[in-house]
C-alpha atoms as a PDB file:
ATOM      1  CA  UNK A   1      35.434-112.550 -73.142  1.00  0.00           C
ATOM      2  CA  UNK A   2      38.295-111.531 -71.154  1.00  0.00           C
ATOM      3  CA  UNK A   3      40.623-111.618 -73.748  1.00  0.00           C
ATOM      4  CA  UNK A   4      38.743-109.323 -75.818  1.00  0.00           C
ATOM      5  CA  UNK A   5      38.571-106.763 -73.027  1.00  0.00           C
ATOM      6  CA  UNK A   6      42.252-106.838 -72.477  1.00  0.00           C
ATOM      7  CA  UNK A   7      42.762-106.858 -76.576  1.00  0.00           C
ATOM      8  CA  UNK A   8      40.605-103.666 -76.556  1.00  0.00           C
ATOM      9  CA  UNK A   9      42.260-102.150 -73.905  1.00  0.00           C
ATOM     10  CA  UNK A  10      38.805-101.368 -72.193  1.00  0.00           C
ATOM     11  CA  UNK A  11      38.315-102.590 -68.544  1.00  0.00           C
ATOM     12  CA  UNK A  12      34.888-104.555 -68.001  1.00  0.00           C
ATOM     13  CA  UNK A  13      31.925-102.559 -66.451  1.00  0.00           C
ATOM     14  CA  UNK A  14      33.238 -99.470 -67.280  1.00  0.00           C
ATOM     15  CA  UNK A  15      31.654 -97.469 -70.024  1.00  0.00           C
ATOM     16  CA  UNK A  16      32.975 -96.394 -72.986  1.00  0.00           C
ATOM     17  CA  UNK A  17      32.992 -92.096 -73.810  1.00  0.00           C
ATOM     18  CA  UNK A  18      33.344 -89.557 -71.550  1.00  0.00           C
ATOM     19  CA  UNK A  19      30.281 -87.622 -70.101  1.00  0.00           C
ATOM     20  CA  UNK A  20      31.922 -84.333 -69.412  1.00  0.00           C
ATOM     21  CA  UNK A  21      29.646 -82.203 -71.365  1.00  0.00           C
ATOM     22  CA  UNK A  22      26.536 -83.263 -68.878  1.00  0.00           C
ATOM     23  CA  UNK A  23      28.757 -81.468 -66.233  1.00  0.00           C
ATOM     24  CA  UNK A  24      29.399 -78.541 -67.937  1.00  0.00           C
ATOM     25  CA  UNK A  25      25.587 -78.113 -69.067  1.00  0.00           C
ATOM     26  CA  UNK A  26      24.533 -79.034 -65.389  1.00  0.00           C
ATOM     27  CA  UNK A  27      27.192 -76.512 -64.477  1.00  0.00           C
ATOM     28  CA  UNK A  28      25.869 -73.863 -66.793  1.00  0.00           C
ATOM     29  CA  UNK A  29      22.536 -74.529 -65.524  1.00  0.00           C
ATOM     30  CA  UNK A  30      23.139 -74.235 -62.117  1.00  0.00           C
ATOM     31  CA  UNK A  31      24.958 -70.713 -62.246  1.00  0.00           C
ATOM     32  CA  UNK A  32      22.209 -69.438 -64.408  1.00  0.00           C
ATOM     33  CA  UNK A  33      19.582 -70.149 -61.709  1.00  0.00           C
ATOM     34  CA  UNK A  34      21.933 -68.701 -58.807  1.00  0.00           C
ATOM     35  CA  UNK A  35      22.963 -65.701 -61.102  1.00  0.00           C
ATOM     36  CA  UNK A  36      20.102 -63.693 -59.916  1.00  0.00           C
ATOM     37  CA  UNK A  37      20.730 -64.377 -56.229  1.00  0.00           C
ATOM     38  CA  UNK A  38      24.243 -63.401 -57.163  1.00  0.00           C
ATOM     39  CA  UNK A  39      23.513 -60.080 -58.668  1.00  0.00           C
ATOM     40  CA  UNK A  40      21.706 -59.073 -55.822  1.00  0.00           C
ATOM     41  CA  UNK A  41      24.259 -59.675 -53.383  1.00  0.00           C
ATOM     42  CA  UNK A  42      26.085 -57.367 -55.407  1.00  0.00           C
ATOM     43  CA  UNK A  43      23.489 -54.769 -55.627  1.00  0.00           C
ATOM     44  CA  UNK A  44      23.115 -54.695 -51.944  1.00  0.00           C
ATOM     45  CA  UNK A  45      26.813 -53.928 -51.496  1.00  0.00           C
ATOM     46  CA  UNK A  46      26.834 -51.261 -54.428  1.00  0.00           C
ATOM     47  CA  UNK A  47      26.017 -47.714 -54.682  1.00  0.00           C
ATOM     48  CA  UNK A  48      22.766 -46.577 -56.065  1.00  0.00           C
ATOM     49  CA  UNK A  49      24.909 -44.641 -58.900  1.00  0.00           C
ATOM     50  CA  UNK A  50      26.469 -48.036 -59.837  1.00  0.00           C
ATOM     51  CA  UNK A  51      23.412 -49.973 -59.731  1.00  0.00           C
ATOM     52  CA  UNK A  52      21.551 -47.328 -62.403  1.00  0.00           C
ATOM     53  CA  UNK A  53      24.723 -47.297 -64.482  1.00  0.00           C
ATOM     54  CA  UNK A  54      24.350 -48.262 -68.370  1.00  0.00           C
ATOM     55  CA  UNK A  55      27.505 -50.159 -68.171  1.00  0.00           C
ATOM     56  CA  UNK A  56      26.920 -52.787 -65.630  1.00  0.00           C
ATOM     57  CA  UNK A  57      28.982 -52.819 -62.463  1.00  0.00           C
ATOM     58  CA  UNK A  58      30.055 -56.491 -61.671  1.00  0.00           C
ATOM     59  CA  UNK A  59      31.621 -55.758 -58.572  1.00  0.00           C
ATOM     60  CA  UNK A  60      31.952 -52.760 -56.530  1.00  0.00           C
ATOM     61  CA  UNK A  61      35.027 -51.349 -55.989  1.00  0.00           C
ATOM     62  CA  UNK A  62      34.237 -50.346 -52.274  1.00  0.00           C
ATOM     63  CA  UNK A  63      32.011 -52.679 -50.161  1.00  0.00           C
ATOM     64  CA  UNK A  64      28.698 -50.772 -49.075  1.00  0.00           C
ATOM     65  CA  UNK A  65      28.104 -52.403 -45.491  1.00  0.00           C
ATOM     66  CA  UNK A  66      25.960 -49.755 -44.597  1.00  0.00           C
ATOM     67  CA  UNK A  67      23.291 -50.578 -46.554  1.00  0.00           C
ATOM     68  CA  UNK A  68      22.086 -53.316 -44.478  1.00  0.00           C
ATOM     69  CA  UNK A  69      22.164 -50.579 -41.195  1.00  0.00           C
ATOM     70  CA  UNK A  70      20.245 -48.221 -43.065  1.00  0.00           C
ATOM     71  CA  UNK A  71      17.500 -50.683 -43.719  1.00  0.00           C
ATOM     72  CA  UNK A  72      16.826 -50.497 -39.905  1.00  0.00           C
ATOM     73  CA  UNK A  73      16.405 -46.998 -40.311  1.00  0.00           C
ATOM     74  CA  UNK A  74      14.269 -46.494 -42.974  1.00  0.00           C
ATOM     75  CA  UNK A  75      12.046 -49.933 -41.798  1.00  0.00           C
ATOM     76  CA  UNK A  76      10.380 -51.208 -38.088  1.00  0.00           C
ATOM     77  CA  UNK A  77      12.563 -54.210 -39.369  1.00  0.00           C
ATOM     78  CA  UNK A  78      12.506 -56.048 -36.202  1.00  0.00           C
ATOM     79  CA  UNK A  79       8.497 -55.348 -35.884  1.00  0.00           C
ATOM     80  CA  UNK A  80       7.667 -56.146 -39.387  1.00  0.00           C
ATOM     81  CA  UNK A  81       9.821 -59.574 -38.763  1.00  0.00           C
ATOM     82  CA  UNK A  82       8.005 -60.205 -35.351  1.00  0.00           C
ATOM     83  CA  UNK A  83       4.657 -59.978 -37.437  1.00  0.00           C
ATOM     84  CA  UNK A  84       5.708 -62.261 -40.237  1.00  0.00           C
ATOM     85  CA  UNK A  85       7.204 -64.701 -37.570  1.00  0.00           C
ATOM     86  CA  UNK A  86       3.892 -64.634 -35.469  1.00  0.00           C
ATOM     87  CA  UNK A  87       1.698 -64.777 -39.321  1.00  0.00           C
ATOM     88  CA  UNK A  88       3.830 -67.928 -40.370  1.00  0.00           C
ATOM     89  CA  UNK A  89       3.737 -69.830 -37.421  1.00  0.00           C
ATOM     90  CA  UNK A  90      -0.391 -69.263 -36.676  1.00  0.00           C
ATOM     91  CA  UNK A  91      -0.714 -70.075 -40.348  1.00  0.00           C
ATOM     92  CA  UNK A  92       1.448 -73.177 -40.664  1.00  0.00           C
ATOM     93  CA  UNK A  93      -0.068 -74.651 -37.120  1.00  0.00           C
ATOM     94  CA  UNK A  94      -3.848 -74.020 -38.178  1.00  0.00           C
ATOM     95  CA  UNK A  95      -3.307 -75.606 -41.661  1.00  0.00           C
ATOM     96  CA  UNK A  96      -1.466 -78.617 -40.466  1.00  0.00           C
ATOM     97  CA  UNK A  97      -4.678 -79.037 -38.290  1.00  0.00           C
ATOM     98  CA  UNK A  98      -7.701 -77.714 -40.756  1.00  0.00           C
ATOM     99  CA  UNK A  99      -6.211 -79.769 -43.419  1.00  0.00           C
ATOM    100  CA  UNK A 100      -4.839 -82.941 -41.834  1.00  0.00           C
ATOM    101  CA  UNK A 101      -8.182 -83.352 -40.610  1.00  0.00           C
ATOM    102  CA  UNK A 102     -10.153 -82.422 -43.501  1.00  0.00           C
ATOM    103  CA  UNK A 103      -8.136 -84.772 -45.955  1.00  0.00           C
ATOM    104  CA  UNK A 104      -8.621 -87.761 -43.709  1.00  0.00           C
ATOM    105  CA  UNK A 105     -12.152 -87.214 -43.996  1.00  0.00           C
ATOM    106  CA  UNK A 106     -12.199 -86.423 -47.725  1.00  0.00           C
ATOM    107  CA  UNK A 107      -9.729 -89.744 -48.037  1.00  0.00           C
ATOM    108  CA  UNK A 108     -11.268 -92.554 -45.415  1.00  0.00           C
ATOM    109  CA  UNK A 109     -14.601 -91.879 -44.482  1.00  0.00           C
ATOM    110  CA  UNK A 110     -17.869 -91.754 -45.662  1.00  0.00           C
ATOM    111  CA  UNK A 111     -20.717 -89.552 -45.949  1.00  0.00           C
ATOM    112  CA  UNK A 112     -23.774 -87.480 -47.637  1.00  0.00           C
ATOM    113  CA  UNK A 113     -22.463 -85.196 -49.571  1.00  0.00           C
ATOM    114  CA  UNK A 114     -18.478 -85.813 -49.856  1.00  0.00           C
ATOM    115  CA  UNK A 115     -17.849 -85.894 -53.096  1.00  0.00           C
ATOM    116  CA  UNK A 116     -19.511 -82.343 -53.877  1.00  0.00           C
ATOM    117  CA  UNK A 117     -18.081 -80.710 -50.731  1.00  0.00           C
ATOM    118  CA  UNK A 118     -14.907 -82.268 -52.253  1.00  0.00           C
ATOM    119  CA  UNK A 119     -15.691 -80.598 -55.745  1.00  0.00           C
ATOM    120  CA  UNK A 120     -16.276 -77.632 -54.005  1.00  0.00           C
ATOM    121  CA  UNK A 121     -12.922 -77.073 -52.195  1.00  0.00           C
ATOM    122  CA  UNK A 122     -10.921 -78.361 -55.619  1.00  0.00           C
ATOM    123  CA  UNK A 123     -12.342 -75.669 -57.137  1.00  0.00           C
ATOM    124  CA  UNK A 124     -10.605 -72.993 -55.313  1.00  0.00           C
ATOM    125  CA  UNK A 125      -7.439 -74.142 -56.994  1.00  0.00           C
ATOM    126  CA  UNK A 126      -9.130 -72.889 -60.016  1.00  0.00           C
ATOM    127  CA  UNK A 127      -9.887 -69.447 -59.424  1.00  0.00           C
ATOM    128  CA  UNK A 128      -7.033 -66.741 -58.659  1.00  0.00           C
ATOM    129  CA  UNK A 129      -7.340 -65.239 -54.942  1.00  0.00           C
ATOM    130  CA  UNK A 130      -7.613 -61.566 -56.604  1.00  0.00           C
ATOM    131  CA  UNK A 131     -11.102 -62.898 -57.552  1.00  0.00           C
ATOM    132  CA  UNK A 132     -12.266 -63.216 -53.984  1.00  0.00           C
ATOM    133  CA  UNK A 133      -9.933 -60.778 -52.513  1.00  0.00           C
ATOM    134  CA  UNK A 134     -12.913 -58.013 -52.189  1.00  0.00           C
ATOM    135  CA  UNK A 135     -15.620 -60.352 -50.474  1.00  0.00           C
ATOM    136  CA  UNK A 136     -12.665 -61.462 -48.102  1.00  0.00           C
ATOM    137  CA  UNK A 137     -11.962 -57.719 -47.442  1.00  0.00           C
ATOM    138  CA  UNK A 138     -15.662 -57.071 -46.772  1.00  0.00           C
ATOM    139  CA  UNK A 139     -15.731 -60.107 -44.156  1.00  0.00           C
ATOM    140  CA  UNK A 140     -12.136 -59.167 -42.272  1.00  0.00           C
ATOM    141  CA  UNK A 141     -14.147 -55.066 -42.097  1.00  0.00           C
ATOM    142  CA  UNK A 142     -17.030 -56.624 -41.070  1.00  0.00           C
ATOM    143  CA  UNK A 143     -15.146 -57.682 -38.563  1.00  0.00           C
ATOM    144  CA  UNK A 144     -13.390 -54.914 -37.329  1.00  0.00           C
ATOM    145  CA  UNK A 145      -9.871 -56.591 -38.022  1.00  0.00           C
ATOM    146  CA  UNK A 146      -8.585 -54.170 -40.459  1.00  0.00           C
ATOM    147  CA  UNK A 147      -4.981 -53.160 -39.405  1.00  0.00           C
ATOM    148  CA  UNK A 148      -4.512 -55.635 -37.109  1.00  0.00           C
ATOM    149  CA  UNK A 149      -2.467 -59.328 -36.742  1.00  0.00           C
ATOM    150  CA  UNK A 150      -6.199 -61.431 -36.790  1.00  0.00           C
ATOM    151  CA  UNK A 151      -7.135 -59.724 -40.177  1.00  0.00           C
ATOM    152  CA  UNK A 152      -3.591 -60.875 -41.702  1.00  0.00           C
ATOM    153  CA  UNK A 153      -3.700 -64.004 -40.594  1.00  0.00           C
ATOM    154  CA  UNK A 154      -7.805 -65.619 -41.025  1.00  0.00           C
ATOM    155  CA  UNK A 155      -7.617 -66.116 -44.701  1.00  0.00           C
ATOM    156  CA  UNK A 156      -4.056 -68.393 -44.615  1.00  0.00           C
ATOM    157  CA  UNK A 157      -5.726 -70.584 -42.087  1.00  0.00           C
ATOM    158  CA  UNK A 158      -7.312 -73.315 -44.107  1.00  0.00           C
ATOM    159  CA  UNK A 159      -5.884 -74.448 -48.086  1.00  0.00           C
ATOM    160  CA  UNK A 160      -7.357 -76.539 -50.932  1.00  0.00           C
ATOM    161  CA  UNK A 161      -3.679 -77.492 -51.742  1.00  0.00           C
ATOM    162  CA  UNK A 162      -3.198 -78.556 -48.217  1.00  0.00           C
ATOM    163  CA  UNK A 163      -6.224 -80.315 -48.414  1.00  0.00           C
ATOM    164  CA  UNK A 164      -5.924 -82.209 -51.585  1.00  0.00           C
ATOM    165  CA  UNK A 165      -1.913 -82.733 -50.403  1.00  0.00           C
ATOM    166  CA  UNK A 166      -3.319 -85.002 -47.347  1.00  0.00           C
ATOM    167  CA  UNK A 167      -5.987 -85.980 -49.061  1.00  0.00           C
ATOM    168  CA  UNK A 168      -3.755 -87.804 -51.617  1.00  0.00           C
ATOM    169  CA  UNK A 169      -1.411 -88.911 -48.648  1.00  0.00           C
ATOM    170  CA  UNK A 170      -4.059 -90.698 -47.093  1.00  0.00           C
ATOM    171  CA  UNK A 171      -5.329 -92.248 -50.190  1.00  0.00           C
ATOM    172  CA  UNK A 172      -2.053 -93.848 -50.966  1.00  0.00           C
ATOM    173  CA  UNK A 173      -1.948 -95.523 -47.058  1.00  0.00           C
ATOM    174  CA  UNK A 174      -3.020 -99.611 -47.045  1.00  0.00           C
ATOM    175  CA  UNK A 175      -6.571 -99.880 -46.174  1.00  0.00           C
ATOM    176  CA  UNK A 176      -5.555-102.893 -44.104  1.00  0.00           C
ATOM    177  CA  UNK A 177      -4.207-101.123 -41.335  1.00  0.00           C
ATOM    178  CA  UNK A 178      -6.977 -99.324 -40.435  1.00  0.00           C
ATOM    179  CA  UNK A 179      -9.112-102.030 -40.631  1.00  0.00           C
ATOM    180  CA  UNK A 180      -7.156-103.777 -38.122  1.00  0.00           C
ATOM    181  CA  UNK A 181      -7.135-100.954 -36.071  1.00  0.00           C
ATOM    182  CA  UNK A 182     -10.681-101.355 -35.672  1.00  0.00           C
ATOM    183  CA  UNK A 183     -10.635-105.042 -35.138  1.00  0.00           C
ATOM    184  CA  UNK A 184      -8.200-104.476 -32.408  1.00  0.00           C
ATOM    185  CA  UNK A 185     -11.497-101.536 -30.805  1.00  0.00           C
ATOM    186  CA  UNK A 186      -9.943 -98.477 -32.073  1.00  0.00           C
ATOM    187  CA  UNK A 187     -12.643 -96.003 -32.598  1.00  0.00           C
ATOM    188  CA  UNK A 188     -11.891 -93.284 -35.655  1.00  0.00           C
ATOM    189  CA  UNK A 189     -10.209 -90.702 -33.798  1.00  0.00           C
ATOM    190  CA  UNK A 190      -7.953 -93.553 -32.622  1.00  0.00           C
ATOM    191  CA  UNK A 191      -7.169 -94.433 -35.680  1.00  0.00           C
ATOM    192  CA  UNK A 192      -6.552 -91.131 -37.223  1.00  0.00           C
ATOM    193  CA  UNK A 193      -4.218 -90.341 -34.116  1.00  0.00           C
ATOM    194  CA  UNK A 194      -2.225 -93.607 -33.667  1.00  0.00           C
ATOM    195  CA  UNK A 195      -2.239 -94.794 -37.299  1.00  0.00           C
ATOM    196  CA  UNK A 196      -2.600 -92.590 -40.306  1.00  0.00           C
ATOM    197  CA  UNK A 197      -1.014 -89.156 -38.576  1.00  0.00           C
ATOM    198  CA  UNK A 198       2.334 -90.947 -38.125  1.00  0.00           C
ATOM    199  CA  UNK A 199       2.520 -92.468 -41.518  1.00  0.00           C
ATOM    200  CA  UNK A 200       1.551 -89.052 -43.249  1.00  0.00           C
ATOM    201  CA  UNK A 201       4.703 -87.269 -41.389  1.00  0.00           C
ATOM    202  CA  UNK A 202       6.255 -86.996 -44.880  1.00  0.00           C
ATOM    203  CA  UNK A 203       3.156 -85.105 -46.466  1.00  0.00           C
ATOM    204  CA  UNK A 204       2.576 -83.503 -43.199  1.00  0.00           C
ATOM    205  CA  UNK A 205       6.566 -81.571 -43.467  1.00  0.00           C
ATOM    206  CA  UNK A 206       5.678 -80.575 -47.044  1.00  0.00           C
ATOM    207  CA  UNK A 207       2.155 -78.896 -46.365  1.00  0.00           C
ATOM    208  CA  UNK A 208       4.420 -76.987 -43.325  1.00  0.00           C
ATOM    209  CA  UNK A 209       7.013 -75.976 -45.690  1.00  0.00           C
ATOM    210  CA  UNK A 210       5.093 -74.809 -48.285  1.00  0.00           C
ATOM    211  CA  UNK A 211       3.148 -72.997 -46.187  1.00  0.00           C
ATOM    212  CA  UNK A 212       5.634 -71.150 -44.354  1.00  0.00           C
ATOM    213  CA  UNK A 213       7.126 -70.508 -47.826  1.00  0.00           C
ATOM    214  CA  UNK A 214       3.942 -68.848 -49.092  1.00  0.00           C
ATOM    215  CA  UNK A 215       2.775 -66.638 -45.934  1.00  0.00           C
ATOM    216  CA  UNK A 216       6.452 -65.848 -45.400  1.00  0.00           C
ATOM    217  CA  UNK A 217       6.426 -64.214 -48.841  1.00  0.00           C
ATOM    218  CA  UNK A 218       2.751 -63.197 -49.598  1.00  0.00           C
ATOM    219  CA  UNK A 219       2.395 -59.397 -50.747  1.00  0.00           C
ATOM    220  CA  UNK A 220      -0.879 -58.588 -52.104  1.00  0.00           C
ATOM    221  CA  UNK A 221      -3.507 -59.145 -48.678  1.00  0.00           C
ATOM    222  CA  UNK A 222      -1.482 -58.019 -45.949  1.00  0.00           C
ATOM    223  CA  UNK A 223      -1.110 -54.282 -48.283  1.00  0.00           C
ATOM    224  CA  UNK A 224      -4.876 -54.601 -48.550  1.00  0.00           C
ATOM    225  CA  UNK A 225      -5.638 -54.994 -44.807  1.00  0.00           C
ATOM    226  CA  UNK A 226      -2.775 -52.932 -43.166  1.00  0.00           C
ATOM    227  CA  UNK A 227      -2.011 -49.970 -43.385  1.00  0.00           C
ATOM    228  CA  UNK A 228       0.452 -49.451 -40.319  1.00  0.00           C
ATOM    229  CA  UNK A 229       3.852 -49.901 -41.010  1.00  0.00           C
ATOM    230  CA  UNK A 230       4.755 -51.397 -37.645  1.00  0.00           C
ATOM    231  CA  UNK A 231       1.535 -54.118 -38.657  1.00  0.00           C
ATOM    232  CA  UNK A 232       2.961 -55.180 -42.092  1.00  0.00           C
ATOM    233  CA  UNK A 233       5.073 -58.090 -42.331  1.00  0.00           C
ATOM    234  CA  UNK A 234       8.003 -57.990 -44.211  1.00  0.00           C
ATOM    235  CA  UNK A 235       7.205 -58.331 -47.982  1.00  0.00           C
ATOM    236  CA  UNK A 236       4.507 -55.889 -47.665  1.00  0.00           C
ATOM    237  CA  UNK A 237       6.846 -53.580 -45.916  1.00  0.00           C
ATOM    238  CA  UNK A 238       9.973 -54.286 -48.513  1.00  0.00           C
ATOM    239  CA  UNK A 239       7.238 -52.493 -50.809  1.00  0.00           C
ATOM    240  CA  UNK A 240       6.972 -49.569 -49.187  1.00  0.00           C
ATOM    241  CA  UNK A 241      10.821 -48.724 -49.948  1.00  0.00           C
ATOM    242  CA  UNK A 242       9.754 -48.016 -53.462  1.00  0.00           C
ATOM    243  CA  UNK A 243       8.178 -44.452 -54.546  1.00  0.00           C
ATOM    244  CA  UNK A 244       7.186 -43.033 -57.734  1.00  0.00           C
ATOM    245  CA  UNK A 245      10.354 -40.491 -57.249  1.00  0.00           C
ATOM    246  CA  UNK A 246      13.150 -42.550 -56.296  1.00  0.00           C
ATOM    247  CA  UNK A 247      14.056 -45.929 -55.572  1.00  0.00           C
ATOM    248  CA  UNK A 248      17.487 -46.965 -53.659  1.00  0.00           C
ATOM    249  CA  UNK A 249      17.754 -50.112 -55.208  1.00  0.00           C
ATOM    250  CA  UNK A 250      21.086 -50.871 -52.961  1.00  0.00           C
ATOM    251  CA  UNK A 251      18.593 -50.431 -49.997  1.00  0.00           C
ATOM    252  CA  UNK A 252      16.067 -52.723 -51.254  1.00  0.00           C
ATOM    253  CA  UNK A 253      18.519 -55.575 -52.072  1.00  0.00           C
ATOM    254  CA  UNK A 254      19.905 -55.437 -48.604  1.00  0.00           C
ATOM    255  CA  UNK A 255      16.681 -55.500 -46.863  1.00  0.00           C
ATOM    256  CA  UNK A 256      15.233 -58.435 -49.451  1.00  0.00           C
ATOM    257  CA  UNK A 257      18.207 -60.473 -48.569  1.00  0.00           C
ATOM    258  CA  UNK A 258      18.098 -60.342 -44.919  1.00  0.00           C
ATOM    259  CA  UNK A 259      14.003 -60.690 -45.622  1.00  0.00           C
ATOM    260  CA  UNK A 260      14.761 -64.489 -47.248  1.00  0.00           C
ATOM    261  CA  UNK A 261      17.349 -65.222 -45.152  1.00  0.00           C
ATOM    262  CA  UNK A 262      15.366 -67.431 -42.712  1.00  0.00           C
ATOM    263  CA  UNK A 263      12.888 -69.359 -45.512  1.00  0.00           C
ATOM    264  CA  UNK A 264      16.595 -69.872 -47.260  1.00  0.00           C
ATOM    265  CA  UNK A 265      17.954 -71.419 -44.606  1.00  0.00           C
ATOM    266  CA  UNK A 266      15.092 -73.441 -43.720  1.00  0.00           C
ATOM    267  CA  UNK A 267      14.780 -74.413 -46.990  1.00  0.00           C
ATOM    268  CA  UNK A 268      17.974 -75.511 -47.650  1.00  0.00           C
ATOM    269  CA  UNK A 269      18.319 -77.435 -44.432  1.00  0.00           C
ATOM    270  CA  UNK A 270      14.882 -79.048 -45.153  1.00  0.00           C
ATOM    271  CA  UNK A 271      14.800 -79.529 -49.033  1.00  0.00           C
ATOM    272  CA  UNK A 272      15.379 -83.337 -48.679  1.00  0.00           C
ATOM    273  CA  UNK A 273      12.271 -84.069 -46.598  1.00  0.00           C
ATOM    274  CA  UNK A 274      10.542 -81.949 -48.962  1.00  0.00           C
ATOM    275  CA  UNK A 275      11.423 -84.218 -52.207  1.00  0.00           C
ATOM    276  CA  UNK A 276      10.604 -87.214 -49.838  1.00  0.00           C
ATOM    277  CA  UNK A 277       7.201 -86.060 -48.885  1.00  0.00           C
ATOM    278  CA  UNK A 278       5.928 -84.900 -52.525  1.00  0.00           C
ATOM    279  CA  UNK A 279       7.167 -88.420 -53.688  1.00  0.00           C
ATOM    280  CA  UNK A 280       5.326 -90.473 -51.074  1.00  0.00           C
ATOM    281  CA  UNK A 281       1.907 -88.387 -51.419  1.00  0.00           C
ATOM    282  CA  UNK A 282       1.993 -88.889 -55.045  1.00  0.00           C
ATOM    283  CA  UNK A 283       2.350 -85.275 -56.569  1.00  0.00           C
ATOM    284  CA  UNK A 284       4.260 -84.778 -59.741  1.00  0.00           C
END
């Protein structure tokens, strides 16, 4: 056998062809999906005449740094960030509670009526939030939280997702360790706390992610509830840079970028325990 390696001048465990085409496709790939991140980068340092050109401008000839300062100016920037710092956070803390809890109890314990409250909150996945979006409107007015931080933030607190995300995460944990848990005295609150909460870390950082991901970036309630500019949070307030009249796209670039600067970050820093956490709770 080593004879015929030599003979065919191949060295053993190595194989045969070269794979550089998976590069370049990979390659090709890759720049595709960061194009558009690209391009806006570009826009934001562009005039507004080369932005509306026909022939597209692939690189300005003189760097437009003042269109990040003028987004200060034409924005409460620093309010509207305050409000979708304070949003995210209340958000992301009352979901990690609402649903870690609820998707225990959905997952390890039994009683009356489970499985159809269960049906019941799986079937908000089905139906787009525009659908309820009037009745929610009609509770926040009821309670005299229009245009204020408390109206923005009720409906984020609580998730079918986040439910069904710990739900599955709990599902997936060895029944044996509770039940020595309660062998060993541990009431259900013990075990819940000592037990399962550490083990569903994993699931736990995704339902924070994604949550900060989606209140960081929602548009449609906080436009519906607010009408203050200094109230908004930022995506809702990146839409009020466009008019009917004129739009300065340059303007708008600069402010979305510094807008998804933070969630970039974070996401970037934290992608791996994301990936880790969807692939222990079982979600494809």
């Amino acid at each position: 056998m080593t004879t015929t390696t030599i003979r065919s001048g191949k060295r053993p465990g190595r194989r045969g062809g070269s794979h550089w085409w998976i590069h370049v496709v990979l390659g090709v790939g890759g720049f595709a999906m960061a194009f558009p991140f690209l391009w806006q980068i570009i826009m934001s340092l562009s005039t507004n005449a080369q932005v509306q050109s026909v022939t597209p401008v692939f690189w300005p000839g003189q760097l437009q740094w003042h269109n990040f300062t003028e987004v200060f100016e034409r924005l409460p920037f620093l309010s509207q960030l305050g409000t979708s710092v304070y949003v995210t956070i209340i958000r992301t803390i009352a979901q990690i509670i609402l649903c870690t809890l609820a998707g225990y109890a959905f997952a390890r314990m039994r009683f009356r009526g489970r499985t159809v409250l269960l049906a019941i909150v799986l079937s908000i996945l089905l139906v787009p939030s525009q659908v309820y979006l009037i009745s929610q409107y009609q509770i926040v007015q009821g309670l005299g939280w229009l245009d204020t931080l408390a109206g923005i933030v009720a409906p984020g607190l609580f998730s079918a997702f986040g439910t069904f995300l710990m739900r599955t995460a709990f599902l997936n944990m060895p029944p044996e360790l509770e039940e020595a848990a309660r062998m060993d005295g541990a009431n259900p609150f013990q075990v819940f706390w000592r037990i399962m909460l550490p083990l569903a870390r994993p699931s736990i950082s995704v339902l924070a992610i994604t949550t900060v991901l989606w209140s960081w970036n929602e548009l449609l309630w906080p436009l519906v509830v607010s009408t203050r500019a200094e109230d908004m949070p930022l995506a809702a307030g990146l839409a009020t840079l466009s008019s009917d009249r004129t739009i300065d796209y340059p303007v708008l670039m600069a402010a979305s970028l510094m807008a998804m600067a933070p969630v970039l970050i974070m996401f970037i820093v934290l992608q791996r325990r994301v990936i880790d956490g969807l692939a222990s709770s079982g979600l494809k």
